[in-house]
Protein backbone atom coordinates (compact mmCIF):
# COMPACT_ATOMS: atom_id res chain seq x y z
CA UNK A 1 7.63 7.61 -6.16
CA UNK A 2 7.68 10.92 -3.67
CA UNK A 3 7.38 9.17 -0.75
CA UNK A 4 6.16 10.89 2.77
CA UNK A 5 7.59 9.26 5.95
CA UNK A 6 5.80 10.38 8.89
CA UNK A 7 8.14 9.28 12.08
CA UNK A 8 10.94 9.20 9.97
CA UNK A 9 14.01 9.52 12.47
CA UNK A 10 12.76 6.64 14.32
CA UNK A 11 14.16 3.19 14.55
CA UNK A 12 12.79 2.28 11.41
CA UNK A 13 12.33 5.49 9.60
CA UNK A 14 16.30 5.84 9.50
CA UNK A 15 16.99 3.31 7.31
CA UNK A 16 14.02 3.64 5.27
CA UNK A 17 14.75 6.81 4.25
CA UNK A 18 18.24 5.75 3.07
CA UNK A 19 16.98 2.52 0.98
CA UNK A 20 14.51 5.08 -0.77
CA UNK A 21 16.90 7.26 -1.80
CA UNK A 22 19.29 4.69 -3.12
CA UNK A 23 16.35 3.43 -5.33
CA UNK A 24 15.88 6.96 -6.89
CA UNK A 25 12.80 7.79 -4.64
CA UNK A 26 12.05 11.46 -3.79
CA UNK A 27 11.98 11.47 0.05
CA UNK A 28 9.82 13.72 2.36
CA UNK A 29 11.03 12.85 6.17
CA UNK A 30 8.34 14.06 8.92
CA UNK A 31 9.70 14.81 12.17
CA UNK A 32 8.46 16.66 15.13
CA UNK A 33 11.88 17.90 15.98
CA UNK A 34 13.41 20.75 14.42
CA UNK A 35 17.11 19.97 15.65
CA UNK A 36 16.43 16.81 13.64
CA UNK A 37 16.34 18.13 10.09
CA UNK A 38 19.72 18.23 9.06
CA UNK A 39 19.66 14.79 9.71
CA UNK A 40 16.93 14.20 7.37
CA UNK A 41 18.68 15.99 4.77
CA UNK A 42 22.22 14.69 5.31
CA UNK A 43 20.20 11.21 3.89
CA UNK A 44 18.70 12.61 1.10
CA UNK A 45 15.63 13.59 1.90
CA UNK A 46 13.55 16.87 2.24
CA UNK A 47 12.61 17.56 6.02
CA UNK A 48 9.21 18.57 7.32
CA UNK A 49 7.85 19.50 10.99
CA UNK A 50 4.98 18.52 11.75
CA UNK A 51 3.13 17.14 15.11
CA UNK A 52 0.39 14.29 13.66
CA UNK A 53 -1.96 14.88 16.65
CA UNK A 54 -2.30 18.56 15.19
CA UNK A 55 -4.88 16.92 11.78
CA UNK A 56 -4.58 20.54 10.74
CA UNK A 57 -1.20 21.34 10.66
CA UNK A 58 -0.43 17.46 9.42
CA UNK A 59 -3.08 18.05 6.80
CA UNK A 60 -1.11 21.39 5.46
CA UNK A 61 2.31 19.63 5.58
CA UNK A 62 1.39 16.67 3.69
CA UNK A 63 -0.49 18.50 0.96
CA UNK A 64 2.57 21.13 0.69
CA UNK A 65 4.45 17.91 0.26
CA UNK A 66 2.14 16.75 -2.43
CA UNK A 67 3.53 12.81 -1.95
CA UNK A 68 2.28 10.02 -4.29
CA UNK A 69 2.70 7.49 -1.25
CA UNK A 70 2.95 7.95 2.43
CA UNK A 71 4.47 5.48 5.20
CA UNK A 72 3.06 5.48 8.87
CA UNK A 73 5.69 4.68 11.34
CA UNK A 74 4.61 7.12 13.87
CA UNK A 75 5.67 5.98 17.59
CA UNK A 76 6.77 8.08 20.14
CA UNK A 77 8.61 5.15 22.49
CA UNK A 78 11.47 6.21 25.05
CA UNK A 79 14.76 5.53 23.44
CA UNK A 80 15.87 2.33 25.07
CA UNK A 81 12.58 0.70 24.20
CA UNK A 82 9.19 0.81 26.62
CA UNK A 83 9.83 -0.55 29.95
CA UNK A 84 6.39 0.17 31.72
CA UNK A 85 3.13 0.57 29.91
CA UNK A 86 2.83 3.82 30.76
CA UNK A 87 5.48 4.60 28.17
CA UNK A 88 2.98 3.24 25.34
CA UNK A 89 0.52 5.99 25.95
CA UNK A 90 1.78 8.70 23.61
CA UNK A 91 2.05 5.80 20.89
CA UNK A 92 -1.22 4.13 21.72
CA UNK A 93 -2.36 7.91 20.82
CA UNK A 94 -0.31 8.27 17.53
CA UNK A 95 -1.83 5.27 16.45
CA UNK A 96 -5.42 5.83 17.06
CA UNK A 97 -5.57 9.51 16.56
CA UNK A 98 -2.31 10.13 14.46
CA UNK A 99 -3.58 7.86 11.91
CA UNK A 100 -7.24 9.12 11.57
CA UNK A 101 -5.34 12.32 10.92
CA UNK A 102 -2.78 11.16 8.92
CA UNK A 103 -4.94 8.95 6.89
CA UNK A 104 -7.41 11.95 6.26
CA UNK A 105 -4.57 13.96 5.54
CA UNK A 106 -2.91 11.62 2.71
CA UNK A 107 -6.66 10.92 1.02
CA UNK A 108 -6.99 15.04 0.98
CA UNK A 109 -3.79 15.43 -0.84
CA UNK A 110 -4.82 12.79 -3.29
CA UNK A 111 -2.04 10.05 -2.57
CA UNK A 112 -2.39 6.60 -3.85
CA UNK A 113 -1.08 4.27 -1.22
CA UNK A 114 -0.28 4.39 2.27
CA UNK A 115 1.82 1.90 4.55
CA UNK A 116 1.40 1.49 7.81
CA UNK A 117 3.50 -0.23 10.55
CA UNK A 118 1.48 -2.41 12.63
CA UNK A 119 3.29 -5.02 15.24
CA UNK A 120 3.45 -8.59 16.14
CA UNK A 121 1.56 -7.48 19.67
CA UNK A 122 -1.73 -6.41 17.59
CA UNK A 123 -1.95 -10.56 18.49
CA UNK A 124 -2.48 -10.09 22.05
CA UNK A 125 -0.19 -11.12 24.90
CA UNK A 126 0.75 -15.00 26.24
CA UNK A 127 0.44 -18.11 24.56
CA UNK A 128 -1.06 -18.28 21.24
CA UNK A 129 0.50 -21.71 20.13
CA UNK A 130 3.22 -23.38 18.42
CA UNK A 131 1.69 -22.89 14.93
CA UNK A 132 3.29 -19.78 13.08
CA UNK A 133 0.43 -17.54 12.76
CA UNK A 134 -0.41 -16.62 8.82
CA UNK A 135 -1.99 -13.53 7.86
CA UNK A 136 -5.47 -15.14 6.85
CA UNK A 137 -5.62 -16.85 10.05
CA UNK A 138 -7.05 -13.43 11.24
CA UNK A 139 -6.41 -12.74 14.89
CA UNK A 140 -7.54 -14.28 18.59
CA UNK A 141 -10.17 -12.48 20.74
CA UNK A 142 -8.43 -9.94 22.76
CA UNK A 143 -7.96 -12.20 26.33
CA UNK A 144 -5.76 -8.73 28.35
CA UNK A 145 -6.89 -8.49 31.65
CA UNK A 146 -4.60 -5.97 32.49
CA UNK A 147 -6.54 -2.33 30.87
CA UNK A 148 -2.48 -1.05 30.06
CA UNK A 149 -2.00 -4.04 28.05
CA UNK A 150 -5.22 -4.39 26.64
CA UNK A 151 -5.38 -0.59 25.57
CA UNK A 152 -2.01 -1.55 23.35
CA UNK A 153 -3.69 -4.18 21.29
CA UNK A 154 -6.44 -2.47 20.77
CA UNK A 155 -4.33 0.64 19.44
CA UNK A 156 -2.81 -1.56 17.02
CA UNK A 157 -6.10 -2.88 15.90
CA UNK A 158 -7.78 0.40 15.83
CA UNK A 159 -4.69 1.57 12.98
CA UNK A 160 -4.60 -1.83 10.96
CA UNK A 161 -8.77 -1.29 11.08
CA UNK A 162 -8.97 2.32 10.17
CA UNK A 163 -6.40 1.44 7.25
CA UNK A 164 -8.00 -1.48 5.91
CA UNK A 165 -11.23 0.49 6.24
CA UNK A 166 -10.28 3.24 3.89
CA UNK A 167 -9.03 1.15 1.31
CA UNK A 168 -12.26 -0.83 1.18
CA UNK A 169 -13.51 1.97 0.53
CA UNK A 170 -11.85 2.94 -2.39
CA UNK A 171 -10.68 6.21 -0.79
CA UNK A 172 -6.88 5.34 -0.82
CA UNK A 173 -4.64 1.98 -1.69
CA UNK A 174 -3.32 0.94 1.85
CA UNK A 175 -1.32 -1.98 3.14
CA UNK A 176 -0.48 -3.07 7.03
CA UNK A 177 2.94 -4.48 7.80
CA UNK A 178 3.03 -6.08 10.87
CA UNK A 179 7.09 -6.02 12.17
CA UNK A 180 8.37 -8.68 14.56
CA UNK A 181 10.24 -7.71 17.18
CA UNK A 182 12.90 -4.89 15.37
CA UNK A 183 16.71 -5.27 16.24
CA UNK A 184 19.73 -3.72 14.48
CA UNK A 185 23.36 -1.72 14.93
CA UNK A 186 21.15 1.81 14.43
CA UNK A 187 18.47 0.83 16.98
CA UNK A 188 18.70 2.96 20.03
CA UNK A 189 17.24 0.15 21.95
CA UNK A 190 19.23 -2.77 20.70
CA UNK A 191 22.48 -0.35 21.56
CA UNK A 192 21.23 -0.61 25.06
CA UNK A 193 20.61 -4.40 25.28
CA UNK A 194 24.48 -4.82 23.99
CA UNK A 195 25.55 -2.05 26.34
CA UNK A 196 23.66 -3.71 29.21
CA UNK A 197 25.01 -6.87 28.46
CA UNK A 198 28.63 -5.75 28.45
CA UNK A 199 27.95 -4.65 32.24
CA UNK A 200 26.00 -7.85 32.66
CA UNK A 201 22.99 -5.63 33.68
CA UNK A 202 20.38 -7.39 31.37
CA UNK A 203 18.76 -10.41 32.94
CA UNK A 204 17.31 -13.68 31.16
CA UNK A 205 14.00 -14.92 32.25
CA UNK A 206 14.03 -17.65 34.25
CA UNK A 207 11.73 -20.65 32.99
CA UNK A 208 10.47 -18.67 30.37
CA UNK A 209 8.50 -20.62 27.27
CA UNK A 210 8.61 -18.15 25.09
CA UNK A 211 8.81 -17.98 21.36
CA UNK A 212 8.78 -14.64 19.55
CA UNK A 213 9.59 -13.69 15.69
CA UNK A 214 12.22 -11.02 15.10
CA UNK A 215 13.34 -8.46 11.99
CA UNK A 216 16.62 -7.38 11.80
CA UNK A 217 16.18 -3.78 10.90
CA UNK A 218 17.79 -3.46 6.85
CA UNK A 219 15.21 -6.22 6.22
CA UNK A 220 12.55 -4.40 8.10
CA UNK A 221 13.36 -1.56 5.36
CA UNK A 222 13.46 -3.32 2.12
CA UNK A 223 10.16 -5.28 3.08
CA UNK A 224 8.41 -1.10 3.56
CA UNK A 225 10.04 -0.45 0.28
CA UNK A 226 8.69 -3.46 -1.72
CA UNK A 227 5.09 -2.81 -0.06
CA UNK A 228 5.92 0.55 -1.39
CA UNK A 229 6.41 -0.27 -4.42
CA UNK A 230 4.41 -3.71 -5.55
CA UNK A 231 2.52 -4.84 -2.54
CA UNK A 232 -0.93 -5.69 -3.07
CA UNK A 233 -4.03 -3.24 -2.05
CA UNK A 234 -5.88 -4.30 1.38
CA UNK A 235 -3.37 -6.86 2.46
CA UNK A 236 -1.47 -7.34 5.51
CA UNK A 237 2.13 -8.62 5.32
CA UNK A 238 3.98 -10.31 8.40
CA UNK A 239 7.33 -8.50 8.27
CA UNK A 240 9.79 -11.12 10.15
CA UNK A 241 12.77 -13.60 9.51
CA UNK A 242 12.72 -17.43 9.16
CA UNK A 243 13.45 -18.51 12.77
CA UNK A 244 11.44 -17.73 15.54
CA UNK A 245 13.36 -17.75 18.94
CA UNK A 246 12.83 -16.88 21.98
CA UNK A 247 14.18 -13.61 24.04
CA UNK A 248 16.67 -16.07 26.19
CA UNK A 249 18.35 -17.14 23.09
CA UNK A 250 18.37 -13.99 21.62
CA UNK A 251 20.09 -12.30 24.35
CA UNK A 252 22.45 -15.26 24.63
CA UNK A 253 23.34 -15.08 20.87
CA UNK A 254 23.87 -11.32 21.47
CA UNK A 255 26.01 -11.72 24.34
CA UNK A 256 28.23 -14.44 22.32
CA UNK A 257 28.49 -12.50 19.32
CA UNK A 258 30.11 -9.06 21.19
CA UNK A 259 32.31 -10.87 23.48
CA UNK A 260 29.81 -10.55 26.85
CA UNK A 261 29.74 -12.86 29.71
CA UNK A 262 26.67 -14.83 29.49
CA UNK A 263 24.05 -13.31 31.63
CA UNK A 264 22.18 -14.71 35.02
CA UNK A 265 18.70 -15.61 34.90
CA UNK A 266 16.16 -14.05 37.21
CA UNK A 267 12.51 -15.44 37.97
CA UNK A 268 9.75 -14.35 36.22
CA UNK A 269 8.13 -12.97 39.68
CA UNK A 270 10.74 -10.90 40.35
CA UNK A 271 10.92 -9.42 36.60
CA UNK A 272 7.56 -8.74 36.55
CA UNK A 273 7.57 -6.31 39.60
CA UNK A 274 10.60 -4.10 37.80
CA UNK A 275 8.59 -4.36 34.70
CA UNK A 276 5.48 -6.02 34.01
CA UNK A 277 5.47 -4.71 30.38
CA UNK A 278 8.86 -6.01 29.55
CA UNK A 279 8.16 -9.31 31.33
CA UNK A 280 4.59 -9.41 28.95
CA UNK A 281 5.98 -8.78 25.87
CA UNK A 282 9.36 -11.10 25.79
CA UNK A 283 7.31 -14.22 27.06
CA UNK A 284 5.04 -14.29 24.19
CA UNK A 285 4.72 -16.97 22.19
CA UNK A 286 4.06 -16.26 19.16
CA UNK A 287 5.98 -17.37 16.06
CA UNK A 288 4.39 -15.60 12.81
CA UNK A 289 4.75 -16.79 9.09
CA UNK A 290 6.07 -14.61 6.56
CA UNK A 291 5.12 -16.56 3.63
CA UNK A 292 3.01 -14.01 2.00
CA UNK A 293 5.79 -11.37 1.89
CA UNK A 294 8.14 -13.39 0.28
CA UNK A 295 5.75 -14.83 -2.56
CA UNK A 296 3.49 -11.65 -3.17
CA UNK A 297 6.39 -8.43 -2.77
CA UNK A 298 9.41 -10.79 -4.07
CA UNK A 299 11.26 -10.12 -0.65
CA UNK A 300 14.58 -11.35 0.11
CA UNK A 301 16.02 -11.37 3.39
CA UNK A 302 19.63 -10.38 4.01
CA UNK A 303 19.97 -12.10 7.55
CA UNK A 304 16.79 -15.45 7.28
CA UNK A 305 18.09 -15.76 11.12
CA UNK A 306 18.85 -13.75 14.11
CA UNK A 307 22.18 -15.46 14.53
CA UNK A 308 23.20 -13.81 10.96
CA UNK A 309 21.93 -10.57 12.20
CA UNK A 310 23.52 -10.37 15.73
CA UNK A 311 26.46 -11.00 13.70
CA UNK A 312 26.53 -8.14 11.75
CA UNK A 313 24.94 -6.12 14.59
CA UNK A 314 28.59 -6.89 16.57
CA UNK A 315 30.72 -6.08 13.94
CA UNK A 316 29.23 -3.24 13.35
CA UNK A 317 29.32 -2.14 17.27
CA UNK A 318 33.01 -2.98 17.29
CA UNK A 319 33.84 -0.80 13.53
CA UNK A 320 31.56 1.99 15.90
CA UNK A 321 33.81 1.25 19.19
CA UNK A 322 36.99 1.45 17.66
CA UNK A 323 36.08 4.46 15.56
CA UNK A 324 35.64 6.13 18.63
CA UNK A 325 38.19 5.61 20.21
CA UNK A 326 40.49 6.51 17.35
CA UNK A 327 38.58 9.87 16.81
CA UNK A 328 40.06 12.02 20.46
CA UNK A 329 43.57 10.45 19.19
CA UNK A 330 43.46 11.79 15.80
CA UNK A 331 42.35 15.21 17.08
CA UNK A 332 45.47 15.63 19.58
């Protein structure tokens, strides 16, 4: 394959790129930052500039690319993660507008499949049960009072929609991944919650009956590349491990695993008027199934549980740590 990754220095595109190019793909990594091509091409991969809310520009970059596939993971979140809602505007725009343009872009050029990355919050906010929600199930009327909140579902519906809409069409083979919530050592916001947690600076949530499904980020990558490569025209694949848990255990699995002192718990009030958006999204419940992935693209996960992953993630913080420490003493 010659595979285009529009919003590939991101959390996900990282490691994406690098499982491509160990499988022999050719790699063409999108990026709207020019200070982050040699990046792109320390991996492997060919870099490309290119802003996706400019359709004409995208249009020339893709078609100079000349990709058989293409992979949406355009987001333009603040490093640490989203704290307030107004930090999902510029990606509630990438993924209304930045996929019309992409999408039009890849059909132009003549590619065969696209991927996009969809998320567990195209669901809505609050309760939706203690049933893991299957891809067939479809999904719940949006209920979002709140316009900020509501204006991110229906972002995420409006770029599974136009997606699924295009390949019904017979215009172009495309296939919506929707990610639980995306954790890993090279995740600039999962670096923060261990940091934070270190300092004791990241609260629980007090009384909080929450249940959400995660995806440690290596998984998250081999999933893209078996939709990539074998996934199945028109579908939608839940992208998230075995065991569903809720942001309280996660964080107190995190802190375990690195050594932290186990953090205080704050009341939900009081969270939600430092950040409503934070507050909304880690006291979902909503476990998903990923039953379909596993049968129909032959996926395997590496870590089935977060407990696995955090593992990993703290060993590989510590090799990180120490390496850094080492590196002013071995330049004296």
């Amino acid at each position: 394959m010659k595979v285009f990754i529009a919003g590939a220095t991101g959390a996900l595109g990282l490691p994406l790129v690098r499982a491509l190019v160990q499988r022999g793909h050719e790699v063409i990594g999108m990026t709207r930052s020019t200070d982050k091509q040699p990046l792109l091409k320390r991996l492997g991969a060919r870099a490309v500039v290119a802003d996706a809310l400019d359709a004409a520009g995208l249009a020339q970059a893709v078609r100079e690319a000349a990709p058989t596939h293409v992979v949406h993971l355009l987001t333009a979140l603040p490093k640490n993660g989203p704290m307030r809602a107004a930090d999902l505007a510029a990606t509630n725009a990438l993924r209304i507008t930045g996929t019309a343009n992409l999408l039009e872009a890849a059909i132009a050029a003549g590619v065969q499949r696209i991927v996009g990355e969809s998320f567990t919050t195209v669901y809505g906010y609050g309760n939706q049960g203690v049933q893991a929600w299957a891809e067939e199930d479809g999904l719940p009327p949006i209920r979002e009072t709140d316009a900020r909140l509501r204006a991110t579902v229906e972002a995420l519906r409006s770029l599974e929609a136009q997606l699924l809409s295009a390949n019904q069409q017979g215009r172009i083979e495309a296939i919506v991944l929707r990610y639980g919530m995306i954790y890993g050592p090279e995740s600039a916001s999962t670096r923060s919650m261990l940091q934070m947690l270190r300092k004791r600076r990241l609260p629980l949530i007090r009384d909080a009956d929450a249940l959400a499904s995660w995806i440690h980020i290596d998984d998250a990558a081999t999933a893209t590349v078996a939709a990539l490569e074998r996934g199945r025209p028109g579908a939608i694949y839940n992208i998230v491990d075995d065991e569903p848990v809720s942001f309280n255990q996660f964080v107190r699995t995190a802190a375990q695993a690195i050594g932290a002192p186990q953090p205080y718990a704050l009341p939900r009030w009081l969270l939600s008027l430092l950040s409503p958006l934070m507050v909304a999204t880690l006291t979902n419940r909503l476990p998903l199934a990923n039953t379909r992935a596993k049968r129909e693209l032959g996926w395997r996960l590496q870590f089935p549980g977060y407990r696995q992953g955090l593992e990993q993630v703290a060993r590989e913080s510590q090799a990180h740590g120490e390496a850094m420490r080492a590196a002013p003493q071995a330049s004296r």
